[in-house]
Protein backbone atom coordinates (compact mmCIF):
# COMPACT_ATOMS: atom_id res chain seq x y z
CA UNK A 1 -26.63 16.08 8.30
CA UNK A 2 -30.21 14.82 6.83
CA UNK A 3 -30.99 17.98 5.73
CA UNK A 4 -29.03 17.16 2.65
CA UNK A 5 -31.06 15.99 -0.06
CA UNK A 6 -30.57 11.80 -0.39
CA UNK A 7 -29.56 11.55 3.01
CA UNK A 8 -31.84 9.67 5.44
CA UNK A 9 -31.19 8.14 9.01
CA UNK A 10 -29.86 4.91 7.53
CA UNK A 11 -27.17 6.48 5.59
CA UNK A 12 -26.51 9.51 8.62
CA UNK A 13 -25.71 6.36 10.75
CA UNK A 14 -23.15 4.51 8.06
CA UNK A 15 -21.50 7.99 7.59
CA UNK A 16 -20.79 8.77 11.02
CA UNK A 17 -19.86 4.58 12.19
CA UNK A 18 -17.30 4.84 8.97
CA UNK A 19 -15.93 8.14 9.41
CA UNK A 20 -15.46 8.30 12.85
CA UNK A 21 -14.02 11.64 14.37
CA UNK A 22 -13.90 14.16 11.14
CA UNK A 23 -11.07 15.86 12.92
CA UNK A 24 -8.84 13.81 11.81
CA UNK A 25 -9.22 14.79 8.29
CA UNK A 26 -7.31 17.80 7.00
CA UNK A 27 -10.34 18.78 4.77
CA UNK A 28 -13.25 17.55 3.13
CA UNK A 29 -10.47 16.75 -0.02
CA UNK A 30 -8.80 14.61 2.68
CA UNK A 31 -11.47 12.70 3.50
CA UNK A 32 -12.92 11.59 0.05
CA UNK A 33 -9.41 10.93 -0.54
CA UNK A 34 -9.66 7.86 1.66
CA UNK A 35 -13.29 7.21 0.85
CA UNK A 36 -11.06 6.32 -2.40
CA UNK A 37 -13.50 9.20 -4.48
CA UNK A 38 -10.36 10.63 -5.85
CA UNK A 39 -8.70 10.12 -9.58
CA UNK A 40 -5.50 8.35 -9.13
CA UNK A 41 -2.95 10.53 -10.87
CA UNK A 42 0.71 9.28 -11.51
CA UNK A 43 3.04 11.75 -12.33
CA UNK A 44 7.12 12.22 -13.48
CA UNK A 45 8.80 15.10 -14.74
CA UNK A 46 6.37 16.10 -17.27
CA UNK A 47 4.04 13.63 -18.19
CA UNK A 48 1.14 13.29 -16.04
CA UNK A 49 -1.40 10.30 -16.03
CA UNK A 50 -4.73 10.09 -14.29
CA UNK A 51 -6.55 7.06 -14.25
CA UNK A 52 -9.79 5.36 -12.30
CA UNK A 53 -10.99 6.53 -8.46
CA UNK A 54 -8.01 5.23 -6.37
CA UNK A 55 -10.78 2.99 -4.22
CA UNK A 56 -9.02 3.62 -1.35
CA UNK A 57 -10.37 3.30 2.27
CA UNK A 58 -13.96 2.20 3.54
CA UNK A 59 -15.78 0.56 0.39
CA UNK A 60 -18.90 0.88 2.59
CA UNK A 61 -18.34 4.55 2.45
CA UNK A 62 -18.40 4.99 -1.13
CA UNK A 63 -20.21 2.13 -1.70
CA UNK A 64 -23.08 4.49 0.44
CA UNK A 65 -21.93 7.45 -1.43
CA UNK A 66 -22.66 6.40 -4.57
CA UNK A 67 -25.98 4.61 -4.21
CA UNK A 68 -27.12 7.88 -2.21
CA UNK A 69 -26.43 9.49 -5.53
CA UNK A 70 -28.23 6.94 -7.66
CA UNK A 71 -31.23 7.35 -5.76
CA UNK A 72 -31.82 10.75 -5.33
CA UNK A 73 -34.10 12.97 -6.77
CA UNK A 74 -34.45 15.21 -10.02
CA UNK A 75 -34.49 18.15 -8.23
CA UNK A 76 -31.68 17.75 -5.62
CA UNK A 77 -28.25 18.66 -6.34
CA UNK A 78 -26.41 15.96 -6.55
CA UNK A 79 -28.53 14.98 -9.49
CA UNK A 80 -28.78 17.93 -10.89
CA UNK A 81 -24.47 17.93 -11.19
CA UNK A 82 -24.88 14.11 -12.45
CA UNK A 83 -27.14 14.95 -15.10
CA UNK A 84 -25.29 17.84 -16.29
CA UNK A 85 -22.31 15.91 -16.61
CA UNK A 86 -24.18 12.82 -18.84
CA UNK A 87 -24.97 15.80 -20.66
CA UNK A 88 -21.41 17.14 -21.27
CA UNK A 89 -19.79 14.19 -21.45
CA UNK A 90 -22.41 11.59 -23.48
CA UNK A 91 -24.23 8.20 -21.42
CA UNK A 92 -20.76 6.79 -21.47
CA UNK A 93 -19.79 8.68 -18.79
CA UNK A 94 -22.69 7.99 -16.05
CA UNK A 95 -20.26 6.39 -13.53
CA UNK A 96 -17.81 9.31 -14.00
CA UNK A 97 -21.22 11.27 -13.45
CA UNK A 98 -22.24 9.34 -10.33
CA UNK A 99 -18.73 9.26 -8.93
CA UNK A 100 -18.00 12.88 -8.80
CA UNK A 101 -21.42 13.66 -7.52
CA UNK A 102 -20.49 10.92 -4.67
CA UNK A 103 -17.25 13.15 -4.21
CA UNK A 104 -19.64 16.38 -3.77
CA UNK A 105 -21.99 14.87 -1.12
CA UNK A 106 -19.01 13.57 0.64
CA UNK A 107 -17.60 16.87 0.62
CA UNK A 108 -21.08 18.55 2.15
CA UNK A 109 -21.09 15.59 4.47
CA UNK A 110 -17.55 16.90 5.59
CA UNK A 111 -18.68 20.43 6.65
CA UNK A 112 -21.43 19.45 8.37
CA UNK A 113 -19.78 17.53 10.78
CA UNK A 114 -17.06 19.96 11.46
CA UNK A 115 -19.17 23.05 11.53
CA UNK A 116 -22.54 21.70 12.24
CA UNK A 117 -24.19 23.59 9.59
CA UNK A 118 -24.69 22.89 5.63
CA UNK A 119 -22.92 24.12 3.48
CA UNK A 120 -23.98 25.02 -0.69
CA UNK A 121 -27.69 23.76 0.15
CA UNK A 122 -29.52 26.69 -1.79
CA UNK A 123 -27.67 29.72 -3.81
CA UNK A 124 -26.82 32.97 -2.34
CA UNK A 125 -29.66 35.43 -3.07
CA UNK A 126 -27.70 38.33 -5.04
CA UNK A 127 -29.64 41.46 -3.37
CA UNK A 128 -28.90 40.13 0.31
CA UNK A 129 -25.15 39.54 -0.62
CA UNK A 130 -25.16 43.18 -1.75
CA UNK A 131 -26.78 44.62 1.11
CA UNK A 132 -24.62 42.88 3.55
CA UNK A 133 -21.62 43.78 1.48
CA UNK A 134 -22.80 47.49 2.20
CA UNK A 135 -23.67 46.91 5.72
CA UNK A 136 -20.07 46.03 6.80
């Protein structure tokens, strides 16, 4: 799990004391959904209304999440996704920003405690996916 970019042995230790046993989440969508990194979305018939992160869960967790986010690096990422969303969206939208990056390292966080390897660390190089497209 520290082989993620913004996660050291500090934060490795509040992730797995809060979490617990990953198997009992569903999914990684599951589990940020009671770290509370979710939208809260109200909905009847046809009108639909989303509103703040439902803050649901361990506030230690995404408490962690978050300030993992805040101090990462440029060149990780979760920063990158941050910063490309402050560009999208304008500075007003930096906690949206830091919030849905929290989400995505949660997510990572998720699959490598259930499969023991890292997902989404470094894009697929397009000539091996081709030659092991061909090779099967």
């Amino acid at each position: 799990m520290q082989t993620i970019p913004g996660i050291g042995p500090v934060f490795a230790a509040v992730l797995i004391a809060e979490i617990g046993d990953v198997a009992c989440f569903a999914g990684p969508g599951r589990l940020c959904s009671w770290a509370g990194l979710t939208p809260r979305r109200r909905a009847s018939d046809t009108k639909v209304h989303r509103g703040p992160i439902t803050k649901q869960g361990s506030p230690l967790l995404r408490r962690a999440c978050v300030g993992a986010v805040r101090r990462s690096g440029a060149d990780t990422p979760m920063r990158r996704l941050k910063d490309r969303i402050v560009d999208c969206r304008g500075t007003t939208a930096r906690n949206v920003a830091k919030t849905a990056a929290a989400r995505r390292l949660l997510t990572r966080v998720c699959y490598a405690l259930c499969d023991g390897a890292v997902r989404c660390l470094t894009k697929p190089d397009p000539a091996r996916a081709g030659r092991n497209a061909a090779d099967a």
